[in-house]
Protein backbone atom coordinates (compact mmCIF):
# COMPACT_ATOMS: atom_id res chain seq x y z
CA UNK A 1 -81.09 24.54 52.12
CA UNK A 2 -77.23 23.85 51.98
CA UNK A 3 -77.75 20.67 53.55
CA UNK A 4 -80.48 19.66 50.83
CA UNK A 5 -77.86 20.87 48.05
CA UNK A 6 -75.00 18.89 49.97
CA UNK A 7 -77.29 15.80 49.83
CA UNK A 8 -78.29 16.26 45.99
CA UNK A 9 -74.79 16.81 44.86
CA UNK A 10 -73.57 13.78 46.91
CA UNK A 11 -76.59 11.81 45.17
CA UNK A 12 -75.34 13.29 41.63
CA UNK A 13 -71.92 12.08 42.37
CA UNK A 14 -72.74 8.62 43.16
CA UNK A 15 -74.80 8.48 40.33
CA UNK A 16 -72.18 9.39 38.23
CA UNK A 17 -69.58 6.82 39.88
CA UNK A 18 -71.88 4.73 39.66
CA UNK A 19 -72.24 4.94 35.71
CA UNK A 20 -68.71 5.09 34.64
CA UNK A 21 -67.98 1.61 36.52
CA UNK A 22 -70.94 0.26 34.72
CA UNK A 23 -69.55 1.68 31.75
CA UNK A 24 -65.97 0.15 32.72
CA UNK A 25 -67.15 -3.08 33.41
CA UNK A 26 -69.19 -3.06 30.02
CA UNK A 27 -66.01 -2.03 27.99
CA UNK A 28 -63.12 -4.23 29.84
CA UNK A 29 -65.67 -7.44 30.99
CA UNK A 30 -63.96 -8.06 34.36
CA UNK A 31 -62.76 -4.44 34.61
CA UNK A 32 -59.93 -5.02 32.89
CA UNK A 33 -58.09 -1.65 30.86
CA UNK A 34 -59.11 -2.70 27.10
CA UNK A 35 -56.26 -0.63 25.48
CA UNK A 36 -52.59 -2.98 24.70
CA UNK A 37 -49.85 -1.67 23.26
CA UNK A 38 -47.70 -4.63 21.14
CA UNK A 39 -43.91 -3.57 20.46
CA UNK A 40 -42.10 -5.33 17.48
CA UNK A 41 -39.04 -6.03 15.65
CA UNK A 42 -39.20 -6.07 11.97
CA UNK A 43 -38.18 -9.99 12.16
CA UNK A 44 -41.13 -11.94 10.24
CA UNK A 45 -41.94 -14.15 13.23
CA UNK A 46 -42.37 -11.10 15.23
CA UNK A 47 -44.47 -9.24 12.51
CA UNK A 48 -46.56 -12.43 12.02
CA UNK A 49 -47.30 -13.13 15.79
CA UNK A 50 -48.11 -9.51 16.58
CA UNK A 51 -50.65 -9.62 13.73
CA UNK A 52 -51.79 -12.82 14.93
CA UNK A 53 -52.43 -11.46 18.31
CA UNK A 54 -53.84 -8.41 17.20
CA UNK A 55 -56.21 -10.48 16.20
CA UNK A 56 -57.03 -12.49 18.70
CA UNK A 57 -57.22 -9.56 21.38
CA UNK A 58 -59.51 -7.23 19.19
CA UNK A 59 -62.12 -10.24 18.76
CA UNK A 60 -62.12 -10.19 22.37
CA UNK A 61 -62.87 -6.30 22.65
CA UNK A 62 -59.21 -5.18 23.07
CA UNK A 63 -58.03 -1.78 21.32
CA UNK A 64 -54.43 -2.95 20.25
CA UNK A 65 -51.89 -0.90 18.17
CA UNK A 66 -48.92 -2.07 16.82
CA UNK A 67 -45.49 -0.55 17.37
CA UNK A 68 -42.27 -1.12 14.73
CA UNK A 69 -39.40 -0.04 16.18
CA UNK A 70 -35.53 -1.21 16.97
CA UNK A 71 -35.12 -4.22 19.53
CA UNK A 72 -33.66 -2.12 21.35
CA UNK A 73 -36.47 0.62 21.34
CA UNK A 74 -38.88 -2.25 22.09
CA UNK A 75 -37.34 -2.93 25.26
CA UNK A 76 -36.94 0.28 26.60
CA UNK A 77 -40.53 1.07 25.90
CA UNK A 78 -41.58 -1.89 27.78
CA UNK A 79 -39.29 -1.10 30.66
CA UNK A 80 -40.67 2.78 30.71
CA UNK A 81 -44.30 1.14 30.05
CA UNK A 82 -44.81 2.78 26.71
CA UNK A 83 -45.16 -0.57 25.45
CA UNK A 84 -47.76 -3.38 27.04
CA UNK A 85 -46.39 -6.61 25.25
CA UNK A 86 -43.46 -7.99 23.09
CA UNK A 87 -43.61 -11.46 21.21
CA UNK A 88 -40.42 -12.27 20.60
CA UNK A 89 -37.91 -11.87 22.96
CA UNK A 90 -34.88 -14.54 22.34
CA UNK A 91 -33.66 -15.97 25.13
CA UNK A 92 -30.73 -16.91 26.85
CA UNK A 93 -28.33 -15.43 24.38
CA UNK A 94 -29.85 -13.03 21.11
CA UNK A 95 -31.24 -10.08 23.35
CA UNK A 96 -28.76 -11.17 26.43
CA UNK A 97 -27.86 -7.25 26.49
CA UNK A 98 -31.59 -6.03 26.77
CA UNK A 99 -32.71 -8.44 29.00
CA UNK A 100 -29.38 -7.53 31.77
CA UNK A 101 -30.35 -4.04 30.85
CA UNK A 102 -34.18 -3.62 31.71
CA UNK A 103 -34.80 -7.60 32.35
CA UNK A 104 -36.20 -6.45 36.34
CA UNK A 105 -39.09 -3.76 34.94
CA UNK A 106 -40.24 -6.86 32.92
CA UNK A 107 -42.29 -9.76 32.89
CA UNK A 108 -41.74 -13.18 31.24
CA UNK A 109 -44.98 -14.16 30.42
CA UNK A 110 -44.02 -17.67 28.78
CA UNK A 111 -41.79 -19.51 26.32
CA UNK A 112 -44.10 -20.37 22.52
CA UNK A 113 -41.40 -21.42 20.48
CA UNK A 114 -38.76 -23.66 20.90
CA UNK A 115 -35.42 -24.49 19.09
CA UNK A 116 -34.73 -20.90 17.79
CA UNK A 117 -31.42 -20.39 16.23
CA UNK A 118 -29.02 -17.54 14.30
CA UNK A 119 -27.47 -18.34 10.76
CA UNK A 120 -25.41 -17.18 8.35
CA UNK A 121 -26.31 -18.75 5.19
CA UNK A 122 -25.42 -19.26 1.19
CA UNK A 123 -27.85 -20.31 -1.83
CA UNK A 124 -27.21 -24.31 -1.90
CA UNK A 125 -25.89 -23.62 -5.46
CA UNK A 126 -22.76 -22.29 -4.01
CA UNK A 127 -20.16 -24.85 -4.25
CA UNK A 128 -16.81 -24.40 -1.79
CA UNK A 129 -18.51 -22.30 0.96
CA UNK A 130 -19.88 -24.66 3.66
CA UNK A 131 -18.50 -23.23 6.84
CA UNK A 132 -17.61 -19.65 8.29
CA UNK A 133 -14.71 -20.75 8.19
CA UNK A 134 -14.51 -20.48 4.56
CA UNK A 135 -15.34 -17.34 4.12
CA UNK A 136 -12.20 -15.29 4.63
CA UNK A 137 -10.86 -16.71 1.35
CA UNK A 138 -13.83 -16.85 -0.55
CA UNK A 139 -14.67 -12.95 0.14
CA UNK A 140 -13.98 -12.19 -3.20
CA UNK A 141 -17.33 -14.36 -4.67
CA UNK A 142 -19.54 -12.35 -2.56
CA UNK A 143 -18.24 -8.91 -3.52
CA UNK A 144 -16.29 -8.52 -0.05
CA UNK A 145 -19.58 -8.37 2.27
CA UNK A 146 -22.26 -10.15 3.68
CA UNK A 147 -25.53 -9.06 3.85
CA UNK A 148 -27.36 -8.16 6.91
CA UNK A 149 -30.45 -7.27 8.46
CA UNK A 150 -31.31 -3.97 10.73
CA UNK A 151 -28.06 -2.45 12.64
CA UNK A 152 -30.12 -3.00 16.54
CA UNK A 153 -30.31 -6.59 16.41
CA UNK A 154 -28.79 -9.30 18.15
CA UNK A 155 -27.42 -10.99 15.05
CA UNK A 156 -26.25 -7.64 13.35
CA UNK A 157 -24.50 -7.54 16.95
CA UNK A 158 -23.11 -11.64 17.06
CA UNK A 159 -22.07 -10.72 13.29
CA UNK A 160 -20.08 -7.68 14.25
CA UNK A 161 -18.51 -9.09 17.62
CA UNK A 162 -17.89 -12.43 16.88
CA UNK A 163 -18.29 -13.88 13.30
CA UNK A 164 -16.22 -11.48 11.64
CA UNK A 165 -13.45 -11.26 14.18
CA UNK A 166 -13.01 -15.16 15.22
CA UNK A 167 -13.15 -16.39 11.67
CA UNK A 168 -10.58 -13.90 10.40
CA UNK A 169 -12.93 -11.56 8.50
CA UNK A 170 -11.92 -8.28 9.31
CA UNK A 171 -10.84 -6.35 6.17
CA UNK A 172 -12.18 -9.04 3.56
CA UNK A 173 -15.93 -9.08 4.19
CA UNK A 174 -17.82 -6.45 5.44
CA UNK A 175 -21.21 -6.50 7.33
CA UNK A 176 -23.78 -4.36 5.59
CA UNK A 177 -26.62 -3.46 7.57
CA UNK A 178 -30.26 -2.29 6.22
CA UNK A 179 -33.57 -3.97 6.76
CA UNK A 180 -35.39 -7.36 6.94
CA UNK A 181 -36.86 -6.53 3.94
CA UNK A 182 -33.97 -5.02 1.77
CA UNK A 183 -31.85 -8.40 3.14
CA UNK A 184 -35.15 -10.64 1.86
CA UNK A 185 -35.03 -8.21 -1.82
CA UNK A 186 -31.21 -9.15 -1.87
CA UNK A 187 -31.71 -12.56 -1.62
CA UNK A 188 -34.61 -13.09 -3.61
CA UNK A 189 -32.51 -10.94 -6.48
CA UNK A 190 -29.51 -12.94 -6.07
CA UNK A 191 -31.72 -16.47 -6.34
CA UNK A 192 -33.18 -15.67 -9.46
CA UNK A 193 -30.21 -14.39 -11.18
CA UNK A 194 -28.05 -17.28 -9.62
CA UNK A 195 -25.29 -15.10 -8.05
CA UNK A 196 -23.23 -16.17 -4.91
CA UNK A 197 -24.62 -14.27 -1.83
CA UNK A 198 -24.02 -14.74 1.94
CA UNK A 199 -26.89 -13.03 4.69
CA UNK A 200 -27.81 -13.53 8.09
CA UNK A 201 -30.22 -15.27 8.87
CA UNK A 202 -32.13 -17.40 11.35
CA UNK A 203 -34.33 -20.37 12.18
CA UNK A 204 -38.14 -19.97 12.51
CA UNK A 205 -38.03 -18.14 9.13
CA UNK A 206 -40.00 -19.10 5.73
CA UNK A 207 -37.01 -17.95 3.69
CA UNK A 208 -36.04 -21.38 4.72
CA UNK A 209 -39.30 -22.92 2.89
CA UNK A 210 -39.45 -20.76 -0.22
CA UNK A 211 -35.63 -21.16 -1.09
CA UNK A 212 -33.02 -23.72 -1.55
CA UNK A 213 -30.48 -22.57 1.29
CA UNK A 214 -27.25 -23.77 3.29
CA UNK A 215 -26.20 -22.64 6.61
CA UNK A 216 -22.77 -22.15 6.81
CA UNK A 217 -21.48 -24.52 10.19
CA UNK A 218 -20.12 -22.48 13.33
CA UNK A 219 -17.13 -24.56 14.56
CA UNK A 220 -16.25 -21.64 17.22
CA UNK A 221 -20.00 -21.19 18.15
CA UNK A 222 -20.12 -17.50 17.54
CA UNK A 223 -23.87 -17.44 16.96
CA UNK A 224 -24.99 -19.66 19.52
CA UNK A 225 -26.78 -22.41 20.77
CA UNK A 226 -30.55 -22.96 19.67
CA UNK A 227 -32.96 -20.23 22.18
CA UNK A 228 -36.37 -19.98 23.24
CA UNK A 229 -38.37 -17.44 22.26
CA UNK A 230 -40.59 -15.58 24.79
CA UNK A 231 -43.56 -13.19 25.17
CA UNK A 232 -42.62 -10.27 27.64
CA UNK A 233 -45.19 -7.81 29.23
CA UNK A 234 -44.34 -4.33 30.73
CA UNK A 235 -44.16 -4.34 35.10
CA UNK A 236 -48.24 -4.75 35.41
CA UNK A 237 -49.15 -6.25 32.47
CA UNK A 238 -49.84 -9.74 34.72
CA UNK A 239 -51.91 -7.38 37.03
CA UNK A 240 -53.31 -5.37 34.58
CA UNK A 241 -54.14 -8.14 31.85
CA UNK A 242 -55.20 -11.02 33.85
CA UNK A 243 -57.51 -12.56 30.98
CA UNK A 244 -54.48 -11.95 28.13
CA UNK A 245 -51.71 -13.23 30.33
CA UNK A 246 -53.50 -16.81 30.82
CA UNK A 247 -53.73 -16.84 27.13
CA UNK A 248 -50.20 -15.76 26.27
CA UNK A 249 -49.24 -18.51 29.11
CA UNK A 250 -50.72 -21.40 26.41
CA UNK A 251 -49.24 -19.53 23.78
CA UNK A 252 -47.38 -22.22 21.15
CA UNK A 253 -46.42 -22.34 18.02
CA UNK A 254 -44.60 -25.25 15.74
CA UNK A 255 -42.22 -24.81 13.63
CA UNK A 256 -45.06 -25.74 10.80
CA UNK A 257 -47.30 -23.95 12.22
CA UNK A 258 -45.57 -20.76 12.05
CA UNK A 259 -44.07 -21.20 8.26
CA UNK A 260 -47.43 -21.43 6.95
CA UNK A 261 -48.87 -18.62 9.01
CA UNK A 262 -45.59 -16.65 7.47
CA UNK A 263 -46.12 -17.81 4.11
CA UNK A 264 -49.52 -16.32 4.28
CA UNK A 265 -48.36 -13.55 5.52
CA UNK A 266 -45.46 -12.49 3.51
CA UNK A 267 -45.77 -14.64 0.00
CA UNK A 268 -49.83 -15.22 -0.26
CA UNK A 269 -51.36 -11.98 1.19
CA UNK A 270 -47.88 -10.06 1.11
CA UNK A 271 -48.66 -6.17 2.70
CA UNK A 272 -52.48 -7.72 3.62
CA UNK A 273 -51.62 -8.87 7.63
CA UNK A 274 -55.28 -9.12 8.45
CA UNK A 275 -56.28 -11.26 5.42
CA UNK A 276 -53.69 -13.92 6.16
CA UNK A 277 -54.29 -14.26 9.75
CA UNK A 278 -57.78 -15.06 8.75
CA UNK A 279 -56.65 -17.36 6.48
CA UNK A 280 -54.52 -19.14 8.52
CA UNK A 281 -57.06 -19.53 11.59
CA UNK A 282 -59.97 -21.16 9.09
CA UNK A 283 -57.04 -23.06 8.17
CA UNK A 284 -56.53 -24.10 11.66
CA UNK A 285 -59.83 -23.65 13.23
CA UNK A 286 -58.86 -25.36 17.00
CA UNK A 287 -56.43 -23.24 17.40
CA UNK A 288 -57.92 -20.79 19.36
CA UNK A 289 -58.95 -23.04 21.79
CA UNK A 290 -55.75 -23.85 22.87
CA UNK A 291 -55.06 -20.70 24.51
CA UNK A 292 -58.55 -20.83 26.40
C-alpha cells in the first residue's frame, strides 16, 4: 500500500511539473521570465524611450513597469537588480561616476543614439551673452542664477564642478536645482514674456525644436565632448532576456526621429505617453522591424 501511495504521489508530482512548465512556456514563449523592470531619469529622451519600449515589450507579452527615480537611484537599482533595464545611460563622460561605481554588475547592451551633448543655453533674443564666458558679468540680467534641472544629474554635477568655478561664477550666479519640468515651466514662462534666462540644457531635446535658443560656447570644455547614449541591463538581463536583448542590440534612433516622438509626447499628447507612442509608430510604421 505505501508503495502504491509512493507511486501515485510521484505521478501527481510530475503531473504538476509537468503543468507549470507548460504554463511557463505558454506565458514567456521560449521560457523566458515575462516580468521587466525599466529604471528612468526624468530627462525627456529617457521618459520617451521607456514609454516607447514599454510598448514594444507589452505587445510582445512582457509585464513592464516603469520606475522614476534619481540617476543615481537608477543605477544602484540595476547594480542590486531591482531594476531590469535603463535607456539612457550617457557615456564616456555624463554618468562617468555611476558607471566607475557599479559599471562591473552591469551590462551594456548597445549604443542608439549618437552625438549626445550638455548645454547651457539663452533665448536667441538675448543680445551680449554668447559664451560662458560671459556670464560672470552679465549675472545681473538673469537675476544672479541659472536655472537647472534635478540636483542627481550629471549636468547639475558638470554645472556645479566645473562651469561655475572655471568661468569665474562663484558668488555671481547661482545654480538652482528643481526638476525637468519646473526648468521646461521656467523657460517656457520666460519665452513668452521675453525675459533674459540662462538653463541647462542638452542635445537630443525638443526644447531645441519648439524654441528659438542659443548655446552658450565652452572655450574650457567644462561640459564635454558630444557622448553616446546607451541601453544598460542589470547582471542577467542578456541571460535572462535573450529575445529583448537582440532587440535592444538594433535599437536606433535619429536625431529626427526622436524630436518628433518627443513632440508627441510632451507638446501633442502632453501627460498621454501611450497615445503618442501610438502615434508616432503609425507615423513610422517600419520601424518595428528594424529591431527584428
Amino acid at each position: 500500500m505505501k508503495r502504491l501511495l509512493a507511486v501515485a504521489m510521484t505521478a501527481t508530482l510530475a503531473l504538476g511539473a509537468a503543468a507549470c512548465g507548460t504554463d511557463s512556456d505558454a506565458a514567456g514563449g521560449s521560457g523566458e521570465n515575462k516580468k521587466i523592470t525599466i529604471g528612468y531619469m526624468a530627462w525627456d529622451e529617457a521618459i520617451a524611450v521607456s514609454y516607447l519600449w514599454q510598448h514594444i515589450l507589452t505587445e510582445k507579452g512582457y509585464q513592464v513597469e516603469l520606475k522614476n527615480l534619481e540617476a543615481g537611484l537608477v543605477y544602484g537599482g540595476l547594480a542590486g537588480g531591482d531594476i531590469d533595464l535603463f535607456l539612457d545611460s550617457w557615456q564616456p563622460q555624463t554618468h562617468a561616476s555611476y558607471l566607475e561605481r557599479y559599471g562591473d554588475k552591469l551590462e551594456d547592451l548597445g549604443t542608439w543614439y549618437d552625438g549626445a551633448s550638455l548645454s547651457v543655453a539663452v533665448p536667441s533674443y538675448v543680445q551680449g551673452v554668447d559664451s560662458l564666458a560671459d556670464l560672470a558679468d552679465q549675472a545681473g540680467t538673469f537675476n544672479g542664477e541659472i536655472v537647472g534641472i534635478e540636483p542627481g544629474a550629471g549636468l547639475t554635477k558638470a554645472t556645479q564642478e566645473k562651469v561655475i568655478p572655471e568661468y569665474g561664477l562663484d558668488g555671481k550666479l547661482r545654480l538652482k536645482t528643481s526638476s525637468t519640468p519646473a526648468m521646461l515651466a521656467a523657460l517656457d514662462g520666460a519665452i513668452k514674456a521675453e525675459k533674459p534666462i540662462v538653463v541647462t540644457l542638452w542635445h537630443p531635446h525638443w526644447a531645441y525644436a519648439k524654441y528659438d535658443l542659443k548655446d552658450l560656447s565652452d572655450p574650457k570644455g567644462t561640459l564635454g565632448q558630444a557622448e553616446q547614449i546607451h541601453s544598460l541591463g542589470r547582471t542577467g538581463f542578456g541571460a535572462d532576456f535573450p529575445e529583448v536583448t537582440s532587440m535592444l542590440n538594433r535599437f536606433k534612433l535619429d536625431g529626427d526621429q526622436l524630436a518628433s516622438l518627443e513632440d508627441l509626447m510632451f507638446n501633442t499628447h502632453k501627460g498621454d505617453e501611450e497615445k503618442a507612442v501610438e502615434e508616432w509608430l503609425k507615423a513610422n510604421p517600419d520601424y518595428l522591424q528594424t529591431l527584428s
